[in-house]
PDB file of N, CA and C in Angstrom:
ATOM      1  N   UNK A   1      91.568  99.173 119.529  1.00  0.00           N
ATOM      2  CA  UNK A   1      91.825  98.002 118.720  1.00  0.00           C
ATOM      3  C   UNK A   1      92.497  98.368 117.398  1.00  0.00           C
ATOM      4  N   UNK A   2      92.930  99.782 117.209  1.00  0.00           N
ATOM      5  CA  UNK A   2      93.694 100.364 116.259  1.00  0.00           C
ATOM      6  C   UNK A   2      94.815  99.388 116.183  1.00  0.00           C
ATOM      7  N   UNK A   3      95.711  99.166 117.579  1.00  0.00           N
ATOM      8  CA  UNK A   3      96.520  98.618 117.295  1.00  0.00           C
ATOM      9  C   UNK A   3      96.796  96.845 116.523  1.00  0.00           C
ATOM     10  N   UNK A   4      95.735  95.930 117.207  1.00  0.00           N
ATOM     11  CA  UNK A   4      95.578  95.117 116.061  1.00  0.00           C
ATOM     12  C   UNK A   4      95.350  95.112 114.761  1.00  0.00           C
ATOM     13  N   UNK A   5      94.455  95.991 114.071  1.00  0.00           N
ATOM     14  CA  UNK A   5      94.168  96.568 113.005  1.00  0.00           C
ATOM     15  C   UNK A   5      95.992  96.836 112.273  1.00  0.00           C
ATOM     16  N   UNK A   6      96.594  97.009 112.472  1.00  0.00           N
ATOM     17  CA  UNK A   6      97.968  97.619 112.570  1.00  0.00           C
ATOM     18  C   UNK A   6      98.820  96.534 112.635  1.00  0.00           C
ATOM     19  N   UNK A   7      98.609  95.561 113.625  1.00  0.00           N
ATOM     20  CA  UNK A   7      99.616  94.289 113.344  1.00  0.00           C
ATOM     21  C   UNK A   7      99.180  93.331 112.553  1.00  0.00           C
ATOM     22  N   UNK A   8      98.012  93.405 112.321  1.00  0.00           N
ATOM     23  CA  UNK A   8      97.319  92.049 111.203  1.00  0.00           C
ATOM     24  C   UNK A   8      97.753  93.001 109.636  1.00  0.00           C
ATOM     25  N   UNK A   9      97.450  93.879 109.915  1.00  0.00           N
ATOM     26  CA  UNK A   9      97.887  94.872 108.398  1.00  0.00           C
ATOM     27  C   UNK A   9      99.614  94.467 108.052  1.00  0.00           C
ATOM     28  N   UNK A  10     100.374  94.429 109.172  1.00  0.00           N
ATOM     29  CA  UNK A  10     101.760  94.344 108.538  1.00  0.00           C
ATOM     30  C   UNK A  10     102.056  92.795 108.622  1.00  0.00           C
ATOM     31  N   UNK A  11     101.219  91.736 108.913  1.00  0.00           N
ATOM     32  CA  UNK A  11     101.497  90.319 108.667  1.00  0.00           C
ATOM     33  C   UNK A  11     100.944  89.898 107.233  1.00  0.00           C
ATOM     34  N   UNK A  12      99.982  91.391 106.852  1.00  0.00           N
ATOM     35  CA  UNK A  12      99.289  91.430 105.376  1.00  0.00           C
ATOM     36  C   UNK A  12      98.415  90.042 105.706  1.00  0.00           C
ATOM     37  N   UNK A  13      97.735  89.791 106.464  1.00  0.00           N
ATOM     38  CA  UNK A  13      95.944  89.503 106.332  1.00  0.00           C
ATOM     39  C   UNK A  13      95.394  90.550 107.149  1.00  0.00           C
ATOM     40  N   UNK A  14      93.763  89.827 106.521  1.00  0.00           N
ATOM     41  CA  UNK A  14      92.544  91.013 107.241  1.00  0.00           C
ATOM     42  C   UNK A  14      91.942  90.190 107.980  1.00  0.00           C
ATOM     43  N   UNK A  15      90.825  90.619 108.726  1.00  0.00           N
ATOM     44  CA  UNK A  15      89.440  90.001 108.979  1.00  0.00           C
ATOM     45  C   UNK A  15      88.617  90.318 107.694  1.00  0.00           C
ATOM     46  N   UNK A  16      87.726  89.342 107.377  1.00  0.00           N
ATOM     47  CA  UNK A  16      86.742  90.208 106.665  1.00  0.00           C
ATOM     48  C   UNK A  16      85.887  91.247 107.241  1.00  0.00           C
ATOM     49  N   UNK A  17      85.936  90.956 108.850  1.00  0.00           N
ATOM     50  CA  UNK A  17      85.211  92.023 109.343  1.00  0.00           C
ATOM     51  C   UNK A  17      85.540  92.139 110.955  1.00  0.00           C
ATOM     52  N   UNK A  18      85.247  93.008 110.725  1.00  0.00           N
ATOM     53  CA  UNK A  18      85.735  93.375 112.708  1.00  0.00           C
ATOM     54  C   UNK A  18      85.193  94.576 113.890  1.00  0.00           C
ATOM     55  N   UNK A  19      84.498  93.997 114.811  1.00  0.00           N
ATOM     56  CA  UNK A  19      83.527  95.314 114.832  1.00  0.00           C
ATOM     57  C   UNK A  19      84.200  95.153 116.925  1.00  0.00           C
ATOM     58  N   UNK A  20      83.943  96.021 117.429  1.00  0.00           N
ATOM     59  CA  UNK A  20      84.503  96.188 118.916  1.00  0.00           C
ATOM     60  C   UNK A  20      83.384  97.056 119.622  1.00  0.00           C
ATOM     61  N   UNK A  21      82.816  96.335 120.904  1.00  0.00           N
ATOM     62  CA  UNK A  21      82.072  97.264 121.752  1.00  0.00           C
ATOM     63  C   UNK A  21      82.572  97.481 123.084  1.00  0.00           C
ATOM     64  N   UNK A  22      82.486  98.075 123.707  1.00  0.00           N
ATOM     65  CA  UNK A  22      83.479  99.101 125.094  1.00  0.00           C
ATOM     66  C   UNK A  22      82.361  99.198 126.580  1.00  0.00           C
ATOM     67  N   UNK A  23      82.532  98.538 127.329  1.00  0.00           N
ATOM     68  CA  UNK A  23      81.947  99.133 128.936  1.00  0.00           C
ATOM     69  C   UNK A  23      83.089  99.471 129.729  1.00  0.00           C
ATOM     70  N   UNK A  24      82.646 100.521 129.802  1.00  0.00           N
ATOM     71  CA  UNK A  24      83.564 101.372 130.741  1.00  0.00           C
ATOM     72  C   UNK A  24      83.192 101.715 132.469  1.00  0.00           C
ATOM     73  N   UNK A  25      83.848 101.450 133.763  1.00  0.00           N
ATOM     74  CA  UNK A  25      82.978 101.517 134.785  1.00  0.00           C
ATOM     75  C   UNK A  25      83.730 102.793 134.960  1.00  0.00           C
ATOM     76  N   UNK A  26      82.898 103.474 135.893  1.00  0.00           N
ATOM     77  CA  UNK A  26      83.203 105.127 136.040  1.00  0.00           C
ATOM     78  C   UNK A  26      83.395 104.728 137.892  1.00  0.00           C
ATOM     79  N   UNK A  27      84.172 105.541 138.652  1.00  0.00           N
ATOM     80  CA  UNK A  27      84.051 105.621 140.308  1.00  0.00           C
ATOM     81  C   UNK A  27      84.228 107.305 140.880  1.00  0.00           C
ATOM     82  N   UNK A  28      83.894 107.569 141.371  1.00  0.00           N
ATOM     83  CA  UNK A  28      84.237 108.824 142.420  1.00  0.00           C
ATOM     84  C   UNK A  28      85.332 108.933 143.188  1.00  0.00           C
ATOM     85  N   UNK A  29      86.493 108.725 142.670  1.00  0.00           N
ATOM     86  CA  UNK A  29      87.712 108.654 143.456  1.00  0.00           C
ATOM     87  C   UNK A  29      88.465 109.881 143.646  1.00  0.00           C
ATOM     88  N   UNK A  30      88.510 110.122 144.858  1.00  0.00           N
ATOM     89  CA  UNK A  30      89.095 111.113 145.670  1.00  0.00           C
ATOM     90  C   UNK A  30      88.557 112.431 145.212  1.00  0.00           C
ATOM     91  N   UNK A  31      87.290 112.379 144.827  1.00  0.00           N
ATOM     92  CA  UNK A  31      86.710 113.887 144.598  1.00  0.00           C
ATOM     93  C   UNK A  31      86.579 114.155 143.124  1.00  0.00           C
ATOM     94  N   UNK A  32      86.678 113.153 142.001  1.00  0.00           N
ATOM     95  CA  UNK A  32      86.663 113.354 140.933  1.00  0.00           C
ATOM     96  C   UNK A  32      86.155 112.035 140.072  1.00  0.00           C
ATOM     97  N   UNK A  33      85.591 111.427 139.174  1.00  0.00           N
ATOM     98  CA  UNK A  33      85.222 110.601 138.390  1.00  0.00           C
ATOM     99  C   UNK A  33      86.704 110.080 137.477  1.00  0.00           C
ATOM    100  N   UNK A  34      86.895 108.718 137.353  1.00  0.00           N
ATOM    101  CA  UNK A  34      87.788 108.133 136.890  1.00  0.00           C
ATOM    102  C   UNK A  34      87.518 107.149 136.330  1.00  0.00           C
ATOM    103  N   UNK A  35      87.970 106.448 135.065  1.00  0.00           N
ATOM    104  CA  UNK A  35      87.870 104.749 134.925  1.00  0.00           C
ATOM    105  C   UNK A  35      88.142 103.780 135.630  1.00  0.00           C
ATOM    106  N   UNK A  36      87.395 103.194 136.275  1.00  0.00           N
ATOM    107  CA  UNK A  36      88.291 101.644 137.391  1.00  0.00           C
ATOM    108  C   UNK A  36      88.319 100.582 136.460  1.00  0.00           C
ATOM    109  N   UNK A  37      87.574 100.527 135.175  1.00  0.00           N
ATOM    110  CA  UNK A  37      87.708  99.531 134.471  1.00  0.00           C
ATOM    111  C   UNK A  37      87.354  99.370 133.243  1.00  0.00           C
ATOM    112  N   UNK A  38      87.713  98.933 132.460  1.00  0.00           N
ATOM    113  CA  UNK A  38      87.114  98.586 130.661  1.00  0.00           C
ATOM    114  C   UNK A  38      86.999  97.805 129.810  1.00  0.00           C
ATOM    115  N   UNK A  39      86.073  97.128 129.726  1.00  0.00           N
ATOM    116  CA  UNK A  39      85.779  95.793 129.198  1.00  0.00           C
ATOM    117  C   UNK A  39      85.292  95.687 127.388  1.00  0.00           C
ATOM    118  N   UNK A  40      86.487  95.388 126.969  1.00  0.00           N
ATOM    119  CA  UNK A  40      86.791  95.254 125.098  1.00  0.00           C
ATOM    120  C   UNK A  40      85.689  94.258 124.670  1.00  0.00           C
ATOM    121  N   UNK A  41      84.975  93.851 124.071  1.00  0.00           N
ATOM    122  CA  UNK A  41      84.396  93.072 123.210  1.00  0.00           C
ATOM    123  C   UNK A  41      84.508  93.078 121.661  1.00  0.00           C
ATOM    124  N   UNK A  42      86.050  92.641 121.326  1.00  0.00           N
ATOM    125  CA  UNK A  42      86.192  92.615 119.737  1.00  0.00           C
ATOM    126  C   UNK A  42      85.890  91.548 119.434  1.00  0.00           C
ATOM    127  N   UNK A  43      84.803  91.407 117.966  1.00  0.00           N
ATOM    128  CA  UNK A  43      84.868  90.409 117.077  1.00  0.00           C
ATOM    129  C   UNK A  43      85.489  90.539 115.855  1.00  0.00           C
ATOM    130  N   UNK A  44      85.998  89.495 116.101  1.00  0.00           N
ATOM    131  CA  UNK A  44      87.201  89.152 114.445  1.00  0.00           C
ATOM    132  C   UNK A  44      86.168  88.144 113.680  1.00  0.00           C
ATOM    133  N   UNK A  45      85.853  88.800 112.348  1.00  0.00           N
ATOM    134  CA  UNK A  45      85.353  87.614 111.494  1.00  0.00           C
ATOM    135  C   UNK A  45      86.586  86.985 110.289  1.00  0.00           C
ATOM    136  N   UNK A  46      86.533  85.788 110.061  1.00  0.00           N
ATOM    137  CA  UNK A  46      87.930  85.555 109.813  1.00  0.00           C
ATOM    138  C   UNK A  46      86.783  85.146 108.274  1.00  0.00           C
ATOM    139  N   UNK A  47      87.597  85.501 106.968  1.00  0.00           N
ATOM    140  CA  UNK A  47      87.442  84.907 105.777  1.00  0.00           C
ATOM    141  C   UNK A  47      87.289  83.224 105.670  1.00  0.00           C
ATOM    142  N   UNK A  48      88.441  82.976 106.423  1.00  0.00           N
ATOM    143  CA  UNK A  48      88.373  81.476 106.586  1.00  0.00           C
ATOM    144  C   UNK A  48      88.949  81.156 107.949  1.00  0.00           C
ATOM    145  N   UNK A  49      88.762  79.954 108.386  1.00  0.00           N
ATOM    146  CA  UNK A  49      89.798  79.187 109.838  1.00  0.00           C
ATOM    147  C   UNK A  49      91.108  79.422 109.837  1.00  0.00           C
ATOM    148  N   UNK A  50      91.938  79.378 108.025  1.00  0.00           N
ATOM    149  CA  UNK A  50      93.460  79.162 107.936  1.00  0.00           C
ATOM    150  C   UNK A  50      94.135  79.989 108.675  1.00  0.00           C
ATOM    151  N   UNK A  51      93.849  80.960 109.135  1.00  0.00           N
ATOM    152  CA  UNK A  51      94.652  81.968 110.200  1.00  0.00           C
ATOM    153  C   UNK A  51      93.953  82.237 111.099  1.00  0.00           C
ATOM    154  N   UNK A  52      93.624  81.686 112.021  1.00  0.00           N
ATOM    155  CA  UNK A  52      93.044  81.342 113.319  1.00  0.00           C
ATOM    156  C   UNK A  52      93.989  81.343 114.301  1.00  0.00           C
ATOM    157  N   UNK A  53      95.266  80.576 113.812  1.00  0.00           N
ATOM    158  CA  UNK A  53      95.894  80.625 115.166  1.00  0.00           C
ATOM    159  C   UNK A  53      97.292  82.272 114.993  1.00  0.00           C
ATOM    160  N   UNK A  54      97.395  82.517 113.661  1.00  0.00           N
ATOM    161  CA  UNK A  54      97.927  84.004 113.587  1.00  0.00           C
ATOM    162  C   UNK A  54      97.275  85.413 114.233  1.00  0.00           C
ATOM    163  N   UNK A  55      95.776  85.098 114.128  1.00  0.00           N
ATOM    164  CA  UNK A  55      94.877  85.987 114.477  1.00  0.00           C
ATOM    165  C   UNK A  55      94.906  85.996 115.872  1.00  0.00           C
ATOM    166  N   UNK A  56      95.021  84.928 116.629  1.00  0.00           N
ATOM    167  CA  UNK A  56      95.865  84.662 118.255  1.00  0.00           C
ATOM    168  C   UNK A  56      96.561  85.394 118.639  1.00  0.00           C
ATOM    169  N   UNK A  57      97.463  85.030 117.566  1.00  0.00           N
ATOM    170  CA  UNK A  57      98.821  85.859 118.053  1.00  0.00           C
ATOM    171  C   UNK A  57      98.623  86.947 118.225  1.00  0.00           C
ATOM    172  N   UNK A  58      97.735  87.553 117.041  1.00  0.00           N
ATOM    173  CA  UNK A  58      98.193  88.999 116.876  1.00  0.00           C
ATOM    174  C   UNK A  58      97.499  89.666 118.026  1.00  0.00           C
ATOM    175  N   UNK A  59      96.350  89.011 118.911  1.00  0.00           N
ATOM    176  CA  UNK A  59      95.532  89.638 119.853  1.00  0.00           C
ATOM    177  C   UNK A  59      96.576  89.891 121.313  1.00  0.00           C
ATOM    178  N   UNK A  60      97.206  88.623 121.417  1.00  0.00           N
ATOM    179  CA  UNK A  60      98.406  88.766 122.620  1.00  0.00           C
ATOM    180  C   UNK A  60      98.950  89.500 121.957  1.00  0.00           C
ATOM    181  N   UNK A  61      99.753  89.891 121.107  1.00  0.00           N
ATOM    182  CA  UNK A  61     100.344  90.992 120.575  1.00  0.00           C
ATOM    183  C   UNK A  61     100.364  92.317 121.282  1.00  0.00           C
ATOM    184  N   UNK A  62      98.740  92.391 120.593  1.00  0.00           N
ATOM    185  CA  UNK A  62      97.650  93.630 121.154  1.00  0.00           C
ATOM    186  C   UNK A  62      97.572  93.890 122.146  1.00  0.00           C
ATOM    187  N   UNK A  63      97.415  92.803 123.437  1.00  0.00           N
ATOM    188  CA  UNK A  63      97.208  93.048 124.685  1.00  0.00           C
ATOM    189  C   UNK A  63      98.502  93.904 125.672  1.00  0.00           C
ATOM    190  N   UNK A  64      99.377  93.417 124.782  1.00  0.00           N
ATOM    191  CA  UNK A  64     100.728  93.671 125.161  1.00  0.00           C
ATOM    192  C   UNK A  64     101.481  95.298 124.938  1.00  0.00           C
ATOM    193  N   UNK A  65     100.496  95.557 123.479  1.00  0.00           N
ATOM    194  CA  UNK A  65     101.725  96.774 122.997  1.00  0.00           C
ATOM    195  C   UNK A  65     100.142  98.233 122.755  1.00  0.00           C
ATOM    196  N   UNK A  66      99.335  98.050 123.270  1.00  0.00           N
ATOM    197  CA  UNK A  66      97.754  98.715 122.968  1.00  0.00           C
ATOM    198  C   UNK A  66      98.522 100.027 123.225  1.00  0.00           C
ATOM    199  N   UNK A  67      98.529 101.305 122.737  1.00  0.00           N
ATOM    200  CA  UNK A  67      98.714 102.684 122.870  1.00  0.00           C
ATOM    201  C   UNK A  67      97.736 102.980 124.428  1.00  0.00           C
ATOM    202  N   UNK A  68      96.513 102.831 123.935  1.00  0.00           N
ATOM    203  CA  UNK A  68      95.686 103.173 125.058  1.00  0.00           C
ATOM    204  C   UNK A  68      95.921 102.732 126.368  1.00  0.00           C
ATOM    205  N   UNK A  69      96.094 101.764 126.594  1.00  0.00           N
ATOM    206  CA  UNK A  69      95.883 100.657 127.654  1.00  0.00           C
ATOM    207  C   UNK A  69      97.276 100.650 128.536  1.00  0.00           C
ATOM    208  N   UNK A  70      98.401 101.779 127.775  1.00  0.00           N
ATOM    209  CA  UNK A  70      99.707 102.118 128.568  1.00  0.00           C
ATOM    210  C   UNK A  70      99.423 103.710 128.799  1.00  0.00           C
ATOM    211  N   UNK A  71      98.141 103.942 128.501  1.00  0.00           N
ATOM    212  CA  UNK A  71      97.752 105.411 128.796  1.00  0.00           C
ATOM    213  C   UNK A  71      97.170 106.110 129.822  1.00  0.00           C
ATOM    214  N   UNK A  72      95.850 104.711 129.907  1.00  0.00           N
ATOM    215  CA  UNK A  72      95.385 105.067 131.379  1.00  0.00           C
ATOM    216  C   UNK A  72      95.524 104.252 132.564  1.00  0.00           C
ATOM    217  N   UNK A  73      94.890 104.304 133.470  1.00  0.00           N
ATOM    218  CA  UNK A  73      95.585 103.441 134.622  1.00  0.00           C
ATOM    219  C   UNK A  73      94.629 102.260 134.633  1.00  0.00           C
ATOM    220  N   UNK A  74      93.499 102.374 134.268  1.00  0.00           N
ATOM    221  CA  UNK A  74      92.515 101.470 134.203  1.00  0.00           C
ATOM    222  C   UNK A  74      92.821 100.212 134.377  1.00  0.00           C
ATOM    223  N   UNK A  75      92.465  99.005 134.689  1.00  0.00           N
ATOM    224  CA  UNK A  75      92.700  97.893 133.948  1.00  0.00           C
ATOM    225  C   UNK A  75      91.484  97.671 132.639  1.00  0.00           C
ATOM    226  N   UNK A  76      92.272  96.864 131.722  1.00  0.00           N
ATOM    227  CA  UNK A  76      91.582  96.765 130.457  1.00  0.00           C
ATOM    228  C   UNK A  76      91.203  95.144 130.208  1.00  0.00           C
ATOM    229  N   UNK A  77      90.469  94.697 130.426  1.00  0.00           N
ATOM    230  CA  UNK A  77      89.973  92.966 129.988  1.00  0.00           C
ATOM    231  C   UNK A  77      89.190  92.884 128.372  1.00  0.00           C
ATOM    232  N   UNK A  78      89.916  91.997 127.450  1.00  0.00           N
ATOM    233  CA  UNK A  78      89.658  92.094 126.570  1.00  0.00           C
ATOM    234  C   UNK A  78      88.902  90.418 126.677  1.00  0.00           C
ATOM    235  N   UNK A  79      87.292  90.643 126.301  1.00  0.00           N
ATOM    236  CA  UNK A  79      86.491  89.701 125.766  1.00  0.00           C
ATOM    237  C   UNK A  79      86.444  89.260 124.408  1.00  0.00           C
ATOM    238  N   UNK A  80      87.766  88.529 124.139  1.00  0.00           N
ATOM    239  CA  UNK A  80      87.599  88.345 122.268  1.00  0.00           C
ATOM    240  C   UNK A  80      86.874  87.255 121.989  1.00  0.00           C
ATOM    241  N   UNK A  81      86.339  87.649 120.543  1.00  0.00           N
ATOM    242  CA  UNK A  81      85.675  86.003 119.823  1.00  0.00           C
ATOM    243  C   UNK A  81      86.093  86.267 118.187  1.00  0.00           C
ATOM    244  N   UNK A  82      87.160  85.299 117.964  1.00  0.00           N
ATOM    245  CA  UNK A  82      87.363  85.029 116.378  1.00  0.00           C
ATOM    246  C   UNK A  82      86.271  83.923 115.891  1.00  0.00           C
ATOM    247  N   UNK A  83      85.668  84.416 115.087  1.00  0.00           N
ATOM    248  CA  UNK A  83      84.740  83.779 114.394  1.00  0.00           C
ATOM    249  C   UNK A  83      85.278  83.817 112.998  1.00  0.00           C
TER     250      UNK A  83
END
């Protein structure tokens, strides 16, 4: 979630706060342990509502351009909640 951190920084707003938790499923594929899947749970706490729908954006953004998420093969499902 570096990378949102990174696009809300260059639209110059913040969250006041923002915290992210990670399940990761593990499989035995072809003789070795791998990710089959990874499930994001970021919360955005927003100062106020007024950028609610920027804070949108910037998550499709995210989904789109994530460093990680063009790294591994995984699929990645992001569970967001802007609060």
């Amino acid at each position: 979630m570096t990378t949102f951190l990174a696009f809300a920084e260059k639209e110059g707003i913040a969250p006041s706060h923002f915290k992210c938790s990670a399940i990761g499923r593990i499989q035995l594929v072809e003789g070795h342990l791998e990710f089959t899947g990874i499930d994001l749970y970021p919360k955005i706490y927003l100062p106020d509502m007024e950028n609610q729908s920027t804070f949108s954006e910037i998550l499709i953004k995210t989904h789109r351009h994530s460093i990680i998420a063009h790294s591994i093969r995984a699929p990645i499902i992001y569970h967001e909640e802007i609060l």
